[in-house]
N, C-alpha and C. Protein backbone atom coordinates (compact mmCIF):
# COMPACT_ATOMS: atom_id res chain seq x y z
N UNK A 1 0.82 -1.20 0.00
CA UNK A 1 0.00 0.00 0.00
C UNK A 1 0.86 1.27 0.00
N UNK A 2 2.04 1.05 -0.02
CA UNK A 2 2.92 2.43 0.15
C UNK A 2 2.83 2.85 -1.30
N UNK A 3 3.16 2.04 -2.05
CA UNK A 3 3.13 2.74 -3.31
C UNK A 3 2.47 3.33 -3.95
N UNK A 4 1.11 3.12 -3.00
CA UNK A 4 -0.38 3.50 -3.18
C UNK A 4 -0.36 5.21 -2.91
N UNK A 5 0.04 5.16 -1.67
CA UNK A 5 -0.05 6.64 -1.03
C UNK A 5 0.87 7.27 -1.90
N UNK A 6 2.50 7.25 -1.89
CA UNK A 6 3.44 7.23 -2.75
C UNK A 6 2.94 8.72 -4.25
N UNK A 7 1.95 7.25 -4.61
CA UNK A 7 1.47 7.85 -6.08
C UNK A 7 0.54 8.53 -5.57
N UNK A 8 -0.80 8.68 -4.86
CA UNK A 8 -1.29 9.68 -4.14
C UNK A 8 -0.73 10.94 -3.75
N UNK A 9 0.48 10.64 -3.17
CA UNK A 9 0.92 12.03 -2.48
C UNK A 9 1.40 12.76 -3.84
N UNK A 10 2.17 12.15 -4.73
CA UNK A 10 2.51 12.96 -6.12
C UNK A 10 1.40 13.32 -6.59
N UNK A 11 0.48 12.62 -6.69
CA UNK A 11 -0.99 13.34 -7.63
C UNK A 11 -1.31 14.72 -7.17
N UNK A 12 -1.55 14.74 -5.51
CA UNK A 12 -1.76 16.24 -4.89
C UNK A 12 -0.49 17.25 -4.45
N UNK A 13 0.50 16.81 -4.45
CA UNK A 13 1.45 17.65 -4.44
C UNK A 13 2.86 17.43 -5.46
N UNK A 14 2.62 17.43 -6.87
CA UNK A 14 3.76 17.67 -8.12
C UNK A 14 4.79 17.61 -7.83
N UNK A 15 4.58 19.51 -7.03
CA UNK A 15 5.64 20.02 -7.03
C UNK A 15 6.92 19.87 -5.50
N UNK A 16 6.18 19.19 -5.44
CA UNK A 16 6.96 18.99 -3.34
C UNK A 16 7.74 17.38 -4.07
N UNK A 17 7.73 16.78 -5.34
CA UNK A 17 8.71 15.26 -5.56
C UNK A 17 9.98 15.76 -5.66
N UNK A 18 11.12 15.53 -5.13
CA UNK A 18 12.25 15.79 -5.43
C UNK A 18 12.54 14.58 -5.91
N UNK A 19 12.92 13.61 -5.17
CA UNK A 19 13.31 12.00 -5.61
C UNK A 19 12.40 11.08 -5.27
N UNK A 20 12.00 10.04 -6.15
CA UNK A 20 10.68 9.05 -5.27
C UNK A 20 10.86 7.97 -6.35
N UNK A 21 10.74 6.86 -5.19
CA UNK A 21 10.92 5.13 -5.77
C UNK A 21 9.71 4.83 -5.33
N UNK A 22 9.02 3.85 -6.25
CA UNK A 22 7.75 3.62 -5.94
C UNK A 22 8.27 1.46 -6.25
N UNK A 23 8.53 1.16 -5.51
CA UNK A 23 8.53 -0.40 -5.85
C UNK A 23 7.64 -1.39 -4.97
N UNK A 24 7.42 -2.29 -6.23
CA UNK A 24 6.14 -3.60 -5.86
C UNK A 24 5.07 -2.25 -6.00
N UNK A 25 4.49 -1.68 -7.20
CA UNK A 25 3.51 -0.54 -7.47
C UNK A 25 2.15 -1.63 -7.56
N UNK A 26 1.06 -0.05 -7.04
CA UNK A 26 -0.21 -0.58 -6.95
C UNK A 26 -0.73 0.60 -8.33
N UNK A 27 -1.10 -0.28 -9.47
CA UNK A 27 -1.92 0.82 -10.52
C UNK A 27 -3.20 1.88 -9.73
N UNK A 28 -3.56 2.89 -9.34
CA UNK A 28 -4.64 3.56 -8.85
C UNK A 28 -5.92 3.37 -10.19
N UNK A 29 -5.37 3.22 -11.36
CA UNK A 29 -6.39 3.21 -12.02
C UNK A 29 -7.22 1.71 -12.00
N UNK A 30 -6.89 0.92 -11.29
CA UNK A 30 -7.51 -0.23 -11.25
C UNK A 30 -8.77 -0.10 -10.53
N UNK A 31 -10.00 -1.34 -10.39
CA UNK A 31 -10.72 -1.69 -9.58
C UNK A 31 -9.84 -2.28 -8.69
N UNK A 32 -10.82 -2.54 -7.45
CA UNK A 32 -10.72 -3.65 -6.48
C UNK A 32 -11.11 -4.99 -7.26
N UNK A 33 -11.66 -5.18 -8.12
CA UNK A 33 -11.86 -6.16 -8.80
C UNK A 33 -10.77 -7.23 -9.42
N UNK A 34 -10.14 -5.52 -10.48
CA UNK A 34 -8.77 -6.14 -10.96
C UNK A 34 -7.97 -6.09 -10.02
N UNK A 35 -7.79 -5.10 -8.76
CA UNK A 35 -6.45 -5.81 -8.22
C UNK A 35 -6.85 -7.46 -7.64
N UNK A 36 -7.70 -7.80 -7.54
CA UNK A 36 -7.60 -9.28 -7.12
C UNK A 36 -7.54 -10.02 -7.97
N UNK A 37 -8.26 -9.64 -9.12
CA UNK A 37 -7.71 -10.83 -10.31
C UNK A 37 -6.01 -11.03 -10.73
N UNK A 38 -5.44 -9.84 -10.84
CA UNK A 38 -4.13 -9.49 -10.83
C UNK A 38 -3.21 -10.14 -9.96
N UNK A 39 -3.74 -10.19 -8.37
CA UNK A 39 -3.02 -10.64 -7.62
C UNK A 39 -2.98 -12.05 -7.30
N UNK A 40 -4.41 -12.68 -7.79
CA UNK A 40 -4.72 -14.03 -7.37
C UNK A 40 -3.78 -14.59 -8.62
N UNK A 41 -3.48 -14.33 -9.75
CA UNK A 41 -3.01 -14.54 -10.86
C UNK A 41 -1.44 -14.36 -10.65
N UNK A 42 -1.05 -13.50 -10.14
CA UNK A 42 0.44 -13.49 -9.67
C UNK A 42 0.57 -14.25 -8.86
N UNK A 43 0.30 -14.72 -7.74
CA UNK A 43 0.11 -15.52 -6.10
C UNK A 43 -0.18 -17.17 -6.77
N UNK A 44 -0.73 -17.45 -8.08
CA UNK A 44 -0.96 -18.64 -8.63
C UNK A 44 0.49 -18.87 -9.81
N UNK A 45 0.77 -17.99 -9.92
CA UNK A 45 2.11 -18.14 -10.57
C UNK A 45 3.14 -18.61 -9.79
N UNK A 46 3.36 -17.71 -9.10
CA UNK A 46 4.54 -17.93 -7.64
C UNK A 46 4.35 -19.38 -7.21
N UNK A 47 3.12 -19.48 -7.00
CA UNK A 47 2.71 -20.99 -6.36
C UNK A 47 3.07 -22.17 -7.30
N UNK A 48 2.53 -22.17 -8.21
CA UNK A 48 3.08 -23.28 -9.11
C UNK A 48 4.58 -23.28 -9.29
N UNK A 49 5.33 -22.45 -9.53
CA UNK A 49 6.64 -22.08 -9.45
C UNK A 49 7.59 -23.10 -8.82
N UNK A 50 6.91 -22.30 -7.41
CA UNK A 50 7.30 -23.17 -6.19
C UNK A 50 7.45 -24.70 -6.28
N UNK A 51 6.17 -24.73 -6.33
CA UNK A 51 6.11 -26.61 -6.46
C UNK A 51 6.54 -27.31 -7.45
N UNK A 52 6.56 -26.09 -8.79
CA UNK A 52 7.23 -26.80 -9.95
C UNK A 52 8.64 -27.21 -9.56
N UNK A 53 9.51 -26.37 -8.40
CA UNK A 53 10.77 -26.92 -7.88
C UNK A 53 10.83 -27.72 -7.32
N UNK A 54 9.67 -28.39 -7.22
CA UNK A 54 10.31 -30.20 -5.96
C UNK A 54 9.41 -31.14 -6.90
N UNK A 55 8.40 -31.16 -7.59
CA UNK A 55 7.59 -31.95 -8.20
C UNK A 55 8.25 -31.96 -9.67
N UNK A 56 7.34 -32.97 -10.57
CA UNK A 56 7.75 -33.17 -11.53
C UNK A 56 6.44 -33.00 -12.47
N UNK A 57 6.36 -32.48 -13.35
CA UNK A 57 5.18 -32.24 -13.94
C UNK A 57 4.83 -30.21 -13.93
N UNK A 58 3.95 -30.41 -14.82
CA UNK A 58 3.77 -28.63 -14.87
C UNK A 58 2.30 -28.39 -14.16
N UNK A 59 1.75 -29.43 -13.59
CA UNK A 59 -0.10 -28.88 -12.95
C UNK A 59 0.42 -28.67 -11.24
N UNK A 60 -0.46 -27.39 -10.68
CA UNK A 60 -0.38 -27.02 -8.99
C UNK A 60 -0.97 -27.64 -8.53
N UNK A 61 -0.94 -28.95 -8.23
CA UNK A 61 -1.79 -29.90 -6.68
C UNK A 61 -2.39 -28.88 -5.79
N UNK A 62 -3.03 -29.59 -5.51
CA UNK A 62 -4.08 -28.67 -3.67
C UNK A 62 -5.50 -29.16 -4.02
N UNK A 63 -5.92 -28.91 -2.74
CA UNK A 63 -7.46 -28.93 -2.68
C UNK A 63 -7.88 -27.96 -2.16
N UNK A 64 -8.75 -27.76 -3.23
CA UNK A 64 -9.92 -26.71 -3.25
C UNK A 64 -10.83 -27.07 -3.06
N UNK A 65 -11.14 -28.25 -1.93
CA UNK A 65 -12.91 -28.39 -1.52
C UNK A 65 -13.16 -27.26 -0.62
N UNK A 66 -12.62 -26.34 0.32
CA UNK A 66 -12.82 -25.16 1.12
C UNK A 66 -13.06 -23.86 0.13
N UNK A 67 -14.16 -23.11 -0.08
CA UNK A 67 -14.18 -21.38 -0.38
C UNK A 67 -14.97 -20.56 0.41
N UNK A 68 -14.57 -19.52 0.19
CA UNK A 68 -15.29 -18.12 1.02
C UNK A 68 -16.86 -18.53 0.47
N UNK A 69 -17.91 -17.95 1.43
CA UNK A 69 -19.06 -18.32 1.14
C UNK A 69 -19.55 -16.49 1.26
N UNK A 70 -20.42 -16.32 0.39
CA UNK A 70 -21.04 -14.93 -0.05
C UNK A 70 -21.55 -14.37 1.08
N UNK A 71 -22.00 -13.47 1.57
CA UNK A 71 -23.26 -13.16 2.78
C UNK A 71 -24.65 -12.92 1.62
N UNK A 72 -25.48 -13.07 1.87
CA UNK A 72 -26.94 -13.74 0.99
C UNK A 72 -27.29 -11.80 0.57
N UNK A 73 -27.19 -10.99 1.66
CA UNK A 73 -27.51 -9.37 1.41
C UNK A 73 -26.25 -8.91 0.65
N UNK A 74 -25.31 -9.08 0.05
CA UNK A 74 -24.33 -8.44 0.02
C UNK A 74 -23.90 -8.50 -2.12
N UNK A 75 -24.65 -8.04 -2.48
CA UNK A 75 -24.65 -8.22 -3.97
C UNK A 75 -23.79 -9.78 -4.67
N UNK A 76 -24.58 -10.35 -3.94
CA UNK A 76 -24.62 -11.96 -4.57
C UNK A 76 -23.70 -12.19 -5.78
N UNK A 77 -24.86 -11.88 -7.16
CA UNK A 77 -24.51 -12.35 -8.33
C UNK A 77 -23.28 -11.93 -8.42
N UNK A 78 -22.72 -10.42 -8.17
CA UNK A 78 -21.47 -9.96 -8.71
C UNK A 78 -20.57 -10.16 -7.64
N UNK A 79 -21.34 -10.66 -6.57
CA UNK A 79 -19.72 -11.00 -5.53
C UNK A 79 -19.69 -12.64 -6.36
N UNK A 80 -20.48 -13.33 -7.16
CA UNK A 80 -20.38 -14.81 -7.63
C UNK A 80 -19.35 -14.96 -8.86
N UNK A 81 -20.05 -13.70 -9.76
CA UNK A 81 -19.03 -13.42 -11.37
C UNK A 81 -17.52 -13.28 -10.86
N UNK A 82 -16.87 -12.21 -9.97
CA UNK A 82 -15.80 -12.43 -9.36
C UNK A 82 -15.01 -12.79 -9.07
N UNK A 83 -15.51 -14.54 -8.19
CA UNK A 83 -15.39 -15.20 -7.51
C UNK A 83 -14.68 -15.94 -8.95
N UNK A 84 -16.02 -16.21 -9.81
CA UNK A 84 -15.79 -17.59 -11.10
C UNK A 84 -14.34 -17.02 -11.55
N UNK A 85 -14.56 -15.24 -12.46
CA UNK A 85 -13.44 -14.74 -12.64
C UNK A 85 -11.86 -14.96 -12.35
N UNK A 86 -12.00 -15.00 -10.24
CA UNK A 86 -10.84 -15.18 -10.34
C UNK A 86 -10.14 -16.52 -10.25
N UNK A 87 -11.51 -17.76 -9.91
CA UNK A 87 -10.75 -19.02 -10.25
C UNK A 87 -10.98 -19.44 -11.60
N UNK A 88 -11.11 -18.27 -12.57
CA UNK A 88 -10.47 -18.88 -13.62
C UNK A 88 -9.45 -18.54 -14.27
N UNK A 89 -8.69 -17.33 -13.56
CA UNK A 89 -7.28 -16.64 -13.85
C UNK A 89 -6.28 -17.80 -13.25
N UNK A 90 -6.73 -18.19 -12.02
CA UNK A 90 -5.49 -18.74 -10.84
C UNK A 90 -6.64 -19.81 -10.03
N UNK A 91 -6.60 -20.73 -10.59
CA UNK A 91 -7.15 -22.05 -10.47
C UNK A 91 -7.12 -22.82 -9.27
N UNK A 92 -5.82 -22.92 -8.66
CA UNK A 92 -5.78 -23.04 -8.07
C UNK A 92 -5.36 -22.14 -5.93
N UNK A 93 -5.66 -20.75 -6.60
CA UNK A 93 -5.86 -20.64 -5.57
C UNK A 93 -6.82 -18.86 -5.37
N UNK A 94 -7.45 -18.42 -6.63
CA UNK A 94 -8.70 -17.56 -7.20
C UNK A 94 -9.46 -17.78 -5.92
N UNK A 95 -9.60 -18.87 -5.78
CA UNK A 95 -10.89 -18.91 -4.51
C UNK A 95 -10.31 -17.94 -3.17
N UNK A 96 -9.00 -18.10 -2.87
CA UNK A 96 -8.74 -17.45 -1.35
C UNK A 96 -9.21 -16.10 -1.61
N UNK A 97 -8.84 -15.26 -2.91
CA UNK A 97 -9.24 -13.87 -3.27
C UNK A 97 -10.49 -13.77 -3.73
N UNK A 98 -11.89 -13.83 -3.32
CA UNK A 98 -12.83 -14.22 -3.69
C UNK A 98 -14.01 -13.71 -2.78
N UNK A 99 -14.87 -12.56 -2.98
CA UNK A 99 -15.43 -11.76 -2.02
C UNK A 99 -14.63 -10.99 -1.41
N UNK A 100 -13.37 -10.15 -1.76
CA UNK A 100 -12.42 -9.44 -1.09
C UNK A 100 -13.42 -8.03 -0.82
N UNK A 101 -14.39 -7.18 -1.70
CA UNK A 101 -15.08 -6.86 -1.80
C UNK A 101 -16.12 -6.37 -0.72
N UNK A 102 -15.92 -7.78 0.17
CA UNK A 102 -16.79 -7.65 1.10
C UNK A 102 -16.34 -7.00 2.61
N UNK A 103 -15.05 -6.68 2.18
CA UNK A 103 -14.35 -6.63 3.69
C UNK A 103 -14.95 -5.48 4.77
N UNK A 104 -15.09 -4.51 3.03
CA UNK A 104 -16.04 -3.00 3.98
C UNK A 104 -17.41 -2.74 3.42
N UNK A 105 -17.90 -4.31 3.64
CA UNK A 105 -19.09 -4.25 3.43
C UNK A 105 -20.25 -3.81 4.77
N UNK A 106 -19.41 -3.66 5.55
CA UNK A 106 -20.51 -3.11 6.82
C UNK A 106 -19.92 -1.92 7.24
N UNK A 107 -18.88 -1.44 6.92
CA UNK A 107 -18.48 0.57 7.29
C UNK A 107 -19.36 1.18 6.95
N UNK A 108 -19.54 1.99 7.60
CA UNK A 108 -20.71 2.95 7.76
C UNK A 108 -20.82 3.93 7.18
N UNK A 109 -19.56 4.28 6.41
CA UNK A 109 -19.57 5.37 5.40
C UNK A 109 -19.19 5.26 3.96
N UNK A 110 -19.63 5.88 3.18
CA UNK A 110 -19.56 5.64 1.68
C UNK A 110 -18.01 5.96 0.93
N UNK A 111 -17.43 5.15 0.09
CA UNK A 111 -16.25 5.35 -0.15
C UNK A 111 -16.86 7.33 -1.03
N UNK A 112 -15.62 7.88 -0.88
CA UNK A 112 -15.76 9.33 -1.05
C UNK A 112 -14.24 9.19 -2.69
N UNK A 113 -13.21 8.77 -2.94
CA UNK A 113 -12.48 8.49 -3.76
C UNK A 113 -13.07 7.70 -4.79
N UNK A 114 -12.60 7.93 -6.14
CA UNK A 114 -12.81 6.96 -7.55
C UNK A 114 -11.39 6.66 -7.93
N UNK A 115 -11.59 5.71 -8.28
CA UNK A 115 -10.58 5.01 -8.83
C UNK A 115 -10.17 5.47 -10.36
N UNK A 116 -8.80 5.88 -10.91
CA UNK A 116 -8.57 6.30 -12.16
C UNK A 116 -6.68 6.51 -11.86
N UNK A 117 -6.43 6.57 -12.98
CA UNK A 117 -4.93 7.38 -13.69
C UNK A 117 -4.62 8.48 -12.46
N UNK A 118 -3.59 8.36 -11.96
CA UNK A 118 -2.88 9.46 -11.95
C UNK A 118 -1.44 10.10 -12.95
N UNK A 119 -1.79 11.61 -13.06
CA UNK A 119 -0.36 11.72 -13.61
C UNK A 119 0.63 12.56 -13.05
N UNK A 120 0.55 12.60 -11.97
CA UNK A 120 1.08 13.62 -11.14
C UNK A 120 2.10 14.72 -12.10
N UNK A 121 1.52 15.45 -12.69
CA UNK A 121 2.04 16.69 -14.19
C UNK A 121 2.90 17.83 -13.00
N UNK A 122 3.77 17.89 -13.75
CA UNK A 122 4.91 18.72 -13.17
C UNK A 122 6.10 18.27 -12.16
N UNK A 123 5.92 16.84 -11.21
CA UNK A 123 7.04 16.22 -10.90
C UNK A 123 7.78 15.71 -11.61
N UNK A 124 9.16 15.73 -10.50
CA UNK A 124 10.25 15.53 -11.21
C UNK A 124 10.29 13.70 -11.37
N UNK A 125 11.17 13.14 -12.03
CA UNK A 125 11.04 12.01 -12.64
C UNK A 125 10.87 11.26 -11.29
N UNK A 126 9.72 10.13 -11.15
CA UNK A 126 9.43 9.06 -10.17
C UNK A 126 10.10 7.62 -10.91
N UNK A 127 10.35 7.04 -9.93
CA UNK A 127 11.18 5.84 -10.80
C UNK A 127 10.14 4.58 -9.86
N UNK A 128 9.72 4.28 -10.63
CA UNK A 128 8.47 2.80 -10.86
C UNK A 128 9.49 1.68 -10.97
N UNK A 129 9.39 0.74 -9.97
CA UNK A 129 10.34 -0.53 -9.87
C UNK A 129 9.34 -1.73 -9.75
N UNK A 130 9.54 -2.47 -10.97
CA UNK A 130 8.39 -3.72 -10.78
C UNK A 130 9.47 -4.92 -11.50
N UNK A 131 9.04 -5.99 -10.54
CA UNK A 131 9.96 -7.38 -10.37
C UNK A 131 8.92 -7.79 -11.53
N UNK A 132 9.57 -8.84 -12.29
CA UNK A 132 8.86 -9.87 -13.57
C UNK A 132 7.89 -10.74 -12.71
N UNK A 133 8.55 -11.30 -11.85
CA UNK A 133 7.46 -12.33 -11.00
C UNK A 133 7.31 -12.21 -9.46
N UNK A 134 6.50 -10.88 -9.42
CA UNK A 134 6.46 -10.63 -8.23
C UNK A 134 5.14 -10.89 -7.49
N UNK A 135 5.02 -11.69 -6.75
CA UNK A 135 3.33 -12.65 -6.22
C UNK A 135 2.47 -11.38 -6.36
N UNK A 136 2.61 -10.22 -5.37
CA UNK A 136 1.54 -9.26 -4.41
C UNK A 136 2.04 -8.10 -5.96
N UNK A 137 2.09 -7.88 -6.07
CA UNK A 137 2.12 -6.66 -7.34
C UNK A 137 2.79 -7.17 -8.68
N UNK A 138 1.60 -7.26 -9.33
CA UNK A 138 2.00 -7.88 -10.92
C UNK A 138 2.52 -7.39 -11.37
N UNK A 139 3.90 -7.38 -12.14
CA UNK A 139 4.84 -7.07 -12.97
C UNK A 139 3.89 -5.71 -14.03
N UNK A 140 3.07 -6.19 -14.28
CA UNK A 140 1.80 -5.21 -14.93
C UNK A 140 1.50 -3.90 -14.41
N UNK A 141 1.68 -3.70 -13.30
CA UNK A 141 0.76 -2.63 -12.73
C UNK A 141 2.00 -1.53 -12.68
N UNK A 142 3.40 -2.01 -12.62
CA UNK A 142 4.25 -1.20 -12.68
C UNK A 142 4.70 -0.60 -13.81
N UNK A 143 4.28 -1.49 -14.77
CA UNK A 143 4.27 -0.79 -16.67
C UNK A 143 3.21 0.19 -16.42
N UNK A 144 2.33 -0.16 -15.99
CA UNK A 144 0.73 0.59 -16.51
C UNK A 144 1.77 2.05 -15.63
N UNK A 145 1.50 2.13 -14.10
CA UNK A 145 2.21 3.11 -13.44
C UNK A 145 2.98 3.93 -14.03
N UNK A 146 4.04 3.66 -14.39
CA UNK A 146 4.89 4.34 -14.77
C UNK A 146 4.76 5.28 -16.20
N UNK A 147 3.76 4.27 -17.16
CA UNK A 147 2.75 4.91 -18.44
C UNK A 147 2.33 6.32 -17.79
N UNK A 148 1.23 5.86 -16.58
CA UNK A 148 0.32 6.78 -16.39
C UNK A 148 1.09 7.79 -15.71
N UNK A 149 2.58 7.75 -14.99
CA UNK A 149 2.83 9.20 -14.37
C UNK A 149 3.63 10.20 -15.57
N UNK A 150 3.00 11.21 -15.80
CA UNK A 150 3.95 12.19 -16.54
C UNK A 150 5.07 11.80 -16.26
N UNK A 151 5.90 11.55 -15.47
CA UNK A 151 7.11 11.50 -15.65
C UNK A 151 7.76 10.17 -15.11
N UNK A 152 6.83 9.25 -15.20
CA UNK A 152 7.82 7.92 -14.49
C UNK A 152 8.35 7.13 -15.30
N UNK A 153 9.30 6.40 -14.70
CA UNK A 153 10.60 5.97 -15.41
C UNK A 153 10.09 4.70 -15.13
N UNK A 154 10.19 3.76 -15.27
CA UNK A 154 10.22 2.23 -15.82
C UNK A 154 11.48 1.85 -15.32
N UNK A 155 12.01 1.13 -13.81
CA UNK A 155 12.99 0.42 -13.62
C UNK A 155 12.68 -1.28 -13.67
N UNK A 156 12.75 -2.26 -14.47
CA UNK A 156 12.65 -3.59 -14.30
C UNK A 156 13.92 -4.65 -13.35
N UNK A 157 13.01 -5.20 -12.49
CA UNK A 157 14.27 -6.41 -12.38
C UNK A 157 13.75 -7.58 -12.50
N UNK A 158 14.28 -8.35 -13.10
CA UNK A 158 13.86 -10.07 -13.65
C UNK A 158 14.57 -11.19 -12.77
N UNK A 159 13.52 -10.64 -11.72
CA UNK A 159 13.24 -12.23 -10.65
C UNK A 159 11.99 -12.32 -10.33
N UNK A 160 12.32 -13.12 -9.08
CA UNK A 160 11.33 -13.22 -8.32
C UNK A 160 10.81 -12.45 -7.30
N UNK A 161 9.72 -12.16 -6.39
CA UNK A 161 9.95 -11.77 -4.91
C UNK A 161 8.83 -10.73 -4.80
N UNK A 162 8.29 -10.00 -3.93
CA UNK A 162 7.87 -8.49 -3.91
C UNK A 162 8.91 -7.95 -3.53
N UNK A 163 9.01 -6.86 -4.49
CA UNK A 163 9.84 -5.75 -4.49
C UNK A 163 11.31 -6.02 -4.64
N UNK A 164 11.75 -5.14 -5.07
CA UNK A 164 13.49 -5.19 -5.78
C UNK A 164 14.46 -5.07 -5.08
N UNK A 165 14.48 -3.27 -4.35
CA UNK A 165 15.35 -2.67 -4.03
C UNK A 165 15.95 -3.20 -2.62
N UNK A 166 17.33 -3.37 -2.25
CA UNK A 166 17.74 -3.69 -1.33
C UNK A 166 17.50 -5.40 -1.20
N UNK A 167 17.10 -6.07 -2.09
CA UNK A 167 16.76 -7.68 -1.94
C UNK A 167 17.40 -8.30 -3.68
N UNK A 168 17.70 -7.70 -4.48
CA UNK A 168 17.48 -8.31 -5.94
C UNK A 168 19.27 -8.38 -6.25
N UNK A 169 19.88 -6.79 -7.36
CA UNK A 169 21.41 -7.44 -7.48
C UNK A 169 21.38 -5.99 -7.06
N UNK A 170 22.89 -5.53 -7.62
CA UNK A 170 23.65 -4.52 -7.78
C UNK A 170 23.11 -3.62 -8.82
N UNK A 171 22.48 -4.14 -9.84
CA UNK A 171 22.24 -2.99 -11.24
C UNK A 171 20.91 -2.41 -10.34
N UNK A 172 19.87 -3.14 -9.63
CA UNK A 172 19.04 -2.36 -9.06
C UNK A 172 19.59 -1.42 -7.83
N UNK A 173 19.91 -2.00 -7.56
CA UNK A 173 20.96 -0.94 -6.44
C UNK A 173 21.25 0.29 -6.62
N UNK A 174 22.34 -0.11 -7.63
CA UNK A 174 23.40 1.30 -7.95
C UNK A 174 22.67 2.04 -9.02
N UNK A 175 21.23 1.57 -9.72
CA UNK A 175 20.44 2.29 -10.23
C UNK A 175 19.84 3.77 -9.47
N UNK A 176 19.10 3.12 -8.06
CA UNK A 176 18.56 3.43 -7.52
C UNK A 176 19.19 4.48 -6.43
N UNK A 177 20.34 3.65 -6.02
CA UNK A 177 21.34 4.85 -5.28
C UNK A 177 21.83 6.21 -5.92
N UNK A 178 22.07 5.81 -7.14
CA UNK A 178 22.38 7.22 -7.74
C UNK A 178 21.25 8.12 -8.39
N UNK A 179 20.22 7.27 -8.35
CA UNK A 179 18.89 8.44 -8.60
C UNK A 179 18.39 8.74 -6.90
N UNK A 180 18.77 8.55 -6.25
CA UNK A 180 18.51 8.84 -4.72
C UNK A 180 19.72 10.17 -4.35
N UNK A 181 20.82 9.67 -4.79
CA UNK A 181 22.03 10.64 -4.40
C UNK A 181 22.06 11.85 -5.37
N UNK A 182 22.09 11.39 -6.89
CA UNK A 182 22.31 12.51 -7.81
C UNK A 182 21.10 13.52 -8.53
N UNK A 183 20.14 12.36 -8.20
CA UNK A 183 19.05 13.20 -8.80
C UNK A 183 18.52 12.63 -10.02
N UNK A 184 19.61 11.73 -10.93
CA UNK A 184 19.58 11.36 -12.28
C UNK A 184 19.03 10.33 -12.17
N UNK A 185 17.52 9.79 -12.77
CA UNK A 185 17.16 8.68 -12.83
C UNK A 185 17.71 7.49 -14.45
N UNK A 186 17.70 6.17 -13.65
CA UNK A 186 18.37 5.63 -14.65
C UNK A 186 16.84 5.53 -16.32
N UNK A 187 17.80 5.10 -16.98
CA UNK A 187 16.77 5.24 -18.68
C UNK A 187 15.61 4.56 -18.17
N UNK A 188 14.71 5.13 -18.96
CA UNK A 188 13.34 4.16 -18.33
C UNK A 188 13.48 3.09 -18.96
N UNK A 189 13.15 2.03 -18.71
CA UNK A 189 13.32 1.08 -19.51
C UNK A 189 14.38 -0.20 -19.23
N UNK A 190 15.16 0.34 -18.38
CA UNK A 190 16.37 -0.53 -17.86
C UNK A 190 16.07 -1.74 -17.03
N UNK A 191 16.24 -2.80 -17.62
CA UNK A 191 16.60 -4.31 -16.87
C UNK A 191 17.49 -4.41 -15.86
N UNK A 192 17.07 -5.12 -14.94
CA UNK A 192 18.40 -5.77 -14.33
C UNK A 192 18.39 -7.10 -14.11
């Protein structure tokens, strides 16, 4: 969720970014919908992954006789479409993310925010860091991000994990250190 606020705080204040890393990014222009399809779909990747390292074969074992069950008042059909949705992105494990929807289904007050693009217009370059196979923030949302900020830069690293910086190699590192120290963000676009 930091990356959430992160890109929030640039949307309402441009001009106050001097330097800002936004890694493991949350797209703002998403639903709650898509971030769970997104995430149940990353979290089913990782998972098979995993097991693809001790097993032999390419299908994720588990049982799925256990799922979240709807509340009967709580918009049924479309907490059901959802549900199908996301076990049919991530098969084997769509169901855990499934009625997420419902969490503030009894707060007492009406969400007051919409969901859309930010472009935070007039900051200085934000540098967007998204891992290839990262479970909790899809490699996706940090392309889309970095699209949608006027000025964000696109840092990639090609592993695994949430989030890069301080856990991945040296090219993310010394990317990141010298757009922290000098000011200069590295090319958008850069692998590590």
């Amino acid at each position: 969720m930091g990356t959430a606020l992160g890109t929030t705080y640039a949307g309402l204040f441009p001009d106050k970014i001097g330097c800002m890393v936004l890694d493991g990014a949350l797209d703002p222009a998403l639903s709650n919908a898509d971030y769970g399809l997104g995430q149940a779909a990353s979290v089913e990747g990782a998972l098979c992954a995993y097991v693809t390292n001790f097993q032999a074969g390419t299908s994720c074992p588990t049982d799925r006789n256990r799922g979240r069950r709807p509340r009967a008042d709580r918009e049924p059909a479309r907490q059901r479409a959802e549900a199908a949705a996301l076990e049919a992105v991530a098969p084997t494990i769509g169901y855990f993310f499934g009625y997420n929807s419902m969490i503030c289904a009894d707060w007492p007050y009406p969400p007051t925010g919409k969901t859309g693009a930010i472009t935070a217009d007039g900051a200085a370059p934000i540098v967007v860091i998204g891992t290839t196979n990262d479970p909790a923030t899809p490699y996706a949302w940090a392309e889309n991000l970095a699209g949608e900020l006027s000025s964000g830069v696109l840092l990639t690293y090609d592993g695994e994990g949430h989030t890069a910086y301080g856990r991945s190699n040296e090219c993310i590192l010394d990317a990141v250190d010298t757009y922290l120290v000098t000011g200069t963000p590295p090319a958008s676009g850069t692998r590590c």
